[in-house]
N, C-alpha and C. Protein backbone atom coordinates (compact mmCIF):
# COMPACT_ATOMS: atom_id res chain seq x y z
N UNK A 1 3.03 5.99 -4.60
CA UNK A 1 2.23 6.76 -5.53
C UNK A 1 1.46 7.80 -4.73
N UNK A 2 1.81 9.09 -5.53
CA UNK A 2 0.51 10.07 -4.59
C UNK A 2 -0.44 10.27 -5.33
N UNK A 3 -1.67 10.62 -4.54
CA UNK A 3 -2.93 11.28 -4.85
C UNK A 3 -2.63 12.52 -4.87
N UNK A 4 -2.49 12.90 -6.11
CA UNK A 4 -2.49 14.86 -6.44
C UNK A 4 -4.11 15.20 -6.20
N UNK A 5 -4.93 15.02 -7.30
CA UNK A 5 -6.48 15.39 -7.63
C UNK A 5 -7.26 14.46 -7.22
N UNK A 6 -8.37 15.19 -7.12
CA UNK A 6 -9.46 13.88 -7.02
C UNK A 6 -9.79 13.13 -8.25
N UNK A 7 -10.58 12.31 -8.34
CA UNK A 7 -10.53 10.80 -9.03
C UNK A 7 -12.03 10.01 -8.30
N UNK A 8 -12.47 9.41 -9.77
CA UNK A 8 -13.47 8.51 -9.88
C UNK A 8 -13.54 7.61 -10.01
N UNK A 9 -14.12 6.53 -9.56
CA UNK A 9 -13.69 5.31 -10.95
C UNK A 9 -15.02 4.10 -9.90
N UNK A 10 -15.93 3.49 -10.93
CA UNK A 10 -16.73 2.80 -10.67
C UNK A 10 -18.03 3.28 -10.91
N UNK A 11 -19.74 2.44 -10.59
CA UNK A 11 -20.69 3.04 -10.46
C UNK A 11 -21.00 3.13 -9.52
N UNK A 12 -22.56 3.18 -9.70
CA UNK A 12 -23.47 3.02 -8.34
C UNK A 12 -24.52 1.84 -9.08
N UNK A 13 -24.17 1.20 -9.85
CA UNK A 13 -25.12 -0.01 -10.52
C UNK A 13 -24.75 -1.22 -9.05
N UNK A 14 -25.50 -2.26 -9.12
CA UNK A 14 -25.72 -3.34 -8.36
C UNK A 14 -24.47 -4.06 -8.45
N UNK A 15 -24.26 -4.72 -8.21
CA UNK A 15 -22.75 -5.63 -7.93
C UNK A 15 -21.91 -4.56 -8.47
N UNK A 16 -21.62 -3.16 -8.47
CA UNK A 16 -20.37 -2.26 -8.82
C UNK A 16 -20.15 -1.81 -7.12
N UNK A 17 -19.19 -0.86 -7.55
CA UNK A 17 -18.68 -0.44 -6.50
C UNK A 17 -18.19 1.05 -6.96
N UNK A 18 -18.17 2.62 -6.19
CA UNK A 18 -17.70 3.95 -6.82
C UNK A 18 -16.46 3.81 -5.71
N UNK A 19 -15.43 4.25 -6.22
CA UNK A 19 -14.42 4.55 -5.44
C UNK A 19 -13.94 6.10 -6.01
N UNK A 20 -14.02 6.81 -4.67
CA UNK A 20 -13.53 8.33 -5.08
C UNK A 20 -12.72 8.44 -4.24
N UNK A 21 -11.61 9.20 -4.40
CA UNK A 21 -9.50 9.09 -3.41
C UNK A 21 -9.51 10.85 -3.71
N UNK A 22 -8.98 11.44 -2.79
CA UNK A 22 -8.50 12.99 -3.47
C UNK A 22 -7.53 13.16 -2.35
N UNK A 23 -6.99 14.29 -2.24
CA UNK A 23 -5.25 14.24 -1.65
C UNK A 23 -5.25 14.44 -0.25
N UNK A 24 -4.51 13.84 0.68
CA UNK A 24 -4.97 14.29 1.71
C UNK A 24 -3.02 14.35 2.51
N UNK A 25 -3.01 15.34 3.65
CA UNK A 25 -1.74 15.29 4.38
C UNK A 25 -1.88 14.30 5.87
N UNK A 26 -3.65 13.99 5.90
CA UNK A 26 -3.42 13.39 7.31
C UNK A 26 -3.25 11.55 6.95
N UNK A 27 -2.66 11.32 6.08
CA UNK A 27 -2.28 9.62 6.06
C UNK A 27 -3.37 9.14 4.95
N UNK A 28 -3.21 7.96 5.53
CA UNK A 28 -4.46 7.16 4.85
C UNK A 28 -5.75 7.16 5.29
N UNK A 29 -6.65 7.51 5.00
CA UNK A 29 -7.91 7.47 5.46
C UNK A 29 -8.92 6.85 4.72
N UNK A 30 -9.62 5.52 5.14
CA UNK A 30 -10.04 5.10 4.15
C UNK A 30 -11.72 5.02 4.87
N UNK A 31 -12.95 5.42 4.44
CA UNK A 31 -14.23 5.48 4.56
C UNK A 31 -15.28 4.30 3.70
N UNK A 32 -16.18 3.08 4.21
CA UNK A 32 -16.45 2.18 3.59
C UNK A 32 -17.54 2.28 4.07
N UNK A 33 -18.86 2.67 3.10
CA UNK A 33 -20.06 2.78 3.06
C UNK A 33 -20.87 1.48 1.77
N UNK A 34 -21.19 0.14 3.13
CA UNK A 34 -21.54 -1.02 1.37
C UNK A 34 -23.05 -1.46 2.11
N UNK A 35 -23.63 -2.20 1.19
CA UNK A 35 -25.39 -2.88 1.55
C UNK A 35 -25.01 -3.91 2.51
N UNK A 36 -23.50 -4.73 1.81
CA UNK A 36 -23.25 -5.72 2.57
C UNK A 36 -22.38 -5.59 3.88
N UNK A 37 -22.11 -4.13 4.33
CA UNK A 37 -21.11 -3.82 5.43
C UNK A 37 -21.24 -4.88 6.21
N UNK A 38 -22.06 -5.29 7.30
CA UNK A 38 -22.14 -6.26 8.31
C UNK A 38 -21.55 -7.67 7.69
N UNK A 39 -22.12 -7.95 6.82
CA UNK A 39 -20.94 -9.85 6.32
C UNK A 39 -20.63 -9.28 6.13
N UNK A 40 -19.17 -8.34 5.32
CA UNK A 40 -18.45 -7.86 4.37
C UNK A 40 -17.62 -7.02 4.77
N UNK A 41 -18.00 -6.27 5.75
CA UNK A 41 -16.76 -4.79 5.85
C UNK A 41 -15.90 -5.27 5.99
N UNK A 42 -15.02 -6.13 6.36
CA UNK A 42 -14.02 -6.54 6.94
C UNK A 42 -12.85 -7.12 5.74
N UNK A 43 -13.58 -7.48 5.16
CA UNK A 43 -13.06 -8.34 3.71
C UNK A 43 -13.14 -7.04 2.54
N UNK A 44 -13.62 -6.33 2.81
CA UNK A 44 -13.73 -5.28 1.45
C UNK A 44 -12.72 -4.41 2.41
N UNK A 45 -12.48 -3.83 3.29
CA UNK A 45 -11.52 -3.43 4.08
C UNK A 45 -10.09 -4.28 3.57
N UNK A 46 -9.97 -5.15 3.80
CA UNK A 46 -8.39 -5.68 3.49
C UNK A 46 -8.53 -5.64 2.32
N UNK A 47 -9.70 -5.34 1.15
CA UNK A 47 -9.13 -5.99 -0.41
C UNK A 47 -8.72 -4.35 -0.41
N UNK A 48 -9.46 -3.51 0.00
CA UNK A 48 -8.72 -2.15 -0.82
C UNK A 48 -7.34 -1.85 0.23
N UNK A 49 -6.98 -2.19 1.30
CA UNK A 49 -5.67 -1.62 2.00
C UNK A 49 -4.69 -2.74 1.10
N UNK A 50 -5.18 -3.80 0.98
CA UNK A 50 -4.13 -4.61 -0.11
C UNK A 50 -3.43 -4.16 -1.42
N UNK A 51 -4.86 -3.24 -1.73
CA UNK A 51 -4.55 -2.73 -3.30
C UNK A 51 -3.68 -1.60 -3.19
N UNK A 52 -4.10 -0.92 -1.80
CA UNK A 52 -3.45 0.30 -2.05
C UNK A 52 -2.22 0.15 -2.08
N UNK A 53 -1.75 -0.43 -0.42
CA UNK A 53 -0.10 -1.32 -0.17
C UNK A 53 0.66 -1.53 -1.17
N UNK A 54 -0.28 -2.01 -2.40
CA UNK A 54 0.16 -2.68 -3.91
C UNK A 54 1.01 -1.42 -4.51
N UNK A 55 -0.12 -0.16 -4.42
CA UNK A 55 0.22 0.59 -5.13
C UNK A 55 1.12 1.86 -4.16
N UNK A 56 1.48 1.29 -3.66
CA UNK A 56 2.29 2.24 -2.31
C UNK A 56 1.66 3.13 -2.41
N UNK A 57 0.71 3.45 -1.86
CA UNK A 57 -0.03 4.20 -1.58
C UNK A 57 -0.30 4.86 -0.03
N UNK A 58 0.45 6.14 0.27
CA UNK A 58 0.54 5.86 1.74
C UNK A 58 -0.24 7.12 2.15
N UNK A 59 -0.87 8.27 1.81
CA UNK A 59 -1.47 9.22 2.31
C UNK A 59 -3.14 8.98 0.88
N UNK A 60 -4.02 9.41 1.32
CA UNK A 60 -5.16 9.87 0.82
C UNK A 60 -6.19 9.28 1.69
N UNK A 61 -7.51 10.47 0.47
CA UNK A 61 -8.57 9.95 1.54
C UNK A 61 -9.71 9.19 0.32
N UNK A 62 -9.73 8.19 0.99
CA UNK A 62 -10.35 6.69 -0.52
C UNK A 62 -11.67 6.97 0.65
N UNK A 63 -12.87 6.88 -0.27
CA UNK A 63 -14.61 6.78 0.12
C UNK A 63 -14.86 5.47 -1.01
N UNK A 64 -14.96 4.38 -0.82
CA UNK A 64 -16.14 3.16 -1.22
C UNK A 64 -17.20 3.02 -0.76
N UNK A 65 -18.43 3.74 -1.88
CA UNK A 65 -19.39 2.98 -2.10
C UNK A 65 -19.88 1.47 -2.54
N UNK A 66 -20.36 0.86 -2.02
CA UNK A 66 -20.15 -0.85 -2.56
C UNK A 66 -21.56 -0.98 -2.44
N UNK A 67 -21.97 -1.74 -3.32
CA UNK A 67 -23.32 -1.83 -3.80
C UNK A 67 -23.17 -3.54 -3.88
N UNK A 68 -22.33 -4.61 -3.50
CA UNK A 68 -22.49 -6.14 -3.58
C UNK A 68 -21.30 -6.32 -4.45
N UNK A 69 -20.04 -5.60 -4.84
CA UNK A 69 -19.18 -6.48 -5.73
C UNK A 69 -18.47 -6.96 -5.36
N UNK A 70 -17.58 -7.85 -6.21
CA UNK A 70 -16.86 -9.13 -6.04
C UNK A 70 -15.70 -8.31 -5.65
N UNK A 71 -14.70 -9.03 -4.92
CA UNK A 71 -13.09 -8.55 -4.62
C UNK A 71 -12.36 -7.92 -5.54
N UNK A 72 -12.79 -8.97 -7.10
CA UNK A 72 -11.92 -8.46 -8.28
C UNK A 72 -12.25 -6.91 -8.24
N UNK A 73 -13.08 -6.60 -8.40
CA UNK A 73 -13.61 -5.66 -8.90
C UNK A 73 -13.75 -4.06 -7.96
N UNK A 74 -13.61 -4.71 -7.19
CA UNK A 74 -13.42 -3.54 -5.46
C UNK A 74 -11.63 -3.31 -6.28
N UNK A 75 -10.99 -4.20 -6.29
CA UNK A 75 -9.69 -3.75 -6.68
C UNK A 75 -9.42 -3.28 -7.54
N UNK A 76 -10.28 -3.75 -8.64
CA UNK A 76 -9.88 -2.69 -10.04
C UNK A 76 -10.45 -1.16 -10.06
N UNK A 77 -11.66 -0.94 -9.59
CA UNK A 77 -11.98 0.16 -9.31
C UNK A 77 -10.72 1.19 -8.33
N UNK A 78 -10.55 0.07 -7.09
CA UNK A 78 -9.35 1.03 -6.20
C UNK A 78 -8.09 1.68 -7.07
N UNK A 79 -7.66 0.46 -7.72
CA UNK A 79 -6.37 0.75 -8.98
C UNK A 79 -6.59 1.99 -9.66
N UNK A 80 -7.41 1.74 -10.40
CA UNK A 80 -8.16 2.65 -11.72
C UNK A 80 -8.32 4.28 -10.74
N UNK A 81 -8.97 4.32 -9.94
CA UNK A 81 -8.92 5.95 -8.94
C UNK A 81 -8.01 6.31 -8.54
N UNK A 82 -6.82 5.67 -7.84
CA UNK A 82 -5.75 6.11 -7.37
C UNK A 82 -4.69 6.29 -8.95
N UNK A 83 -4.73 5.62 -9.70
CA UNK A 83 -3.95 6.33 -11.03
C UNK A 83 -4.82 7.15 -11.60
N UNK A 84 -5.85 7.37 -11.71
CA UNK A 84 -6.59 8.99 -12.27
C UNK A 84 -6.21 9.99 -11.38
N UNK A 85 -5.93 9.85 -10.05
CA UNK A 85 -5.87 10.39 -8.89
C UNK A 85 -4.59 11.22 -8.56
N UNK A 86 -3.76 10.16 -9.35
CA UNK A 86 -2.27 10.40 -9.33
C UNK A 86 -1.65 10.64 -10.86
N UNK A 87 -2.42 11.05 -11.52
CA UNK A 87 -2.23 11.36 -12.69
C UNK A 87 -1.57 10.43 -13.99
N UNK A 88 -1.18 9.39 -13.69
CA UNK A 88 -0.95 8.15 -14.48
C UNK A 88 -1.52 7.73 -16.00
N UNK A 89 -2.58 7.78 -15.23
CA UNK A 89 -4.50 7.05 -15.95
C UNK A 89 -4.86 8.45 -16.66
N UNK A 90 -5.51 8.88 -17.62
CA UNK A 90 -6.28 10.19 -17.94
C UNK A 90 -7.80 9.32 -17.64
């Protein structure tokens, strides 16, 4: 799946998470800015390279904001941006 446009998807409320993806030629680049980085980066790191993998997703540039959410939800947000992203989703 490619990232044509940029794409939103999530908040900035407490246990949410914003995930913004827009197109990129240098690969995957993925940027993870959370409260819980220190316990957490590591595990919110594999849930979105999982999702993306999912969604063959092999070039863009994904920014997560994470404000405390659960795995589910890091992934549905990732899903939900990369198909607005890729034009799928309106």
């Amino acid at each position: 799946m490619d990232i044509r446009k940029n794409a939103v998807a999530g908040t900035m409320e407490s246990s949410d998470v914003m995930v913004n993806v827009s197109p990129s030629e240098n690969g995957r680049q993925i940027e993870i800015s959370s409260v819980v980085y220190e316990q957490y980066g590591d595990a919110i790191r594999k849930v979105v390279e999982s999702t993306l993998g999912a969604l063959a997703v092999n070039s863009g540039s994904i920014t997560i904001l994470d404000h405390g959410a659960i795995d589910c939800v890091i992934e549905a947000r990732v899903e939900t941006a990369v198909k607005r992203g890729s034009g799928e989703e309106k």
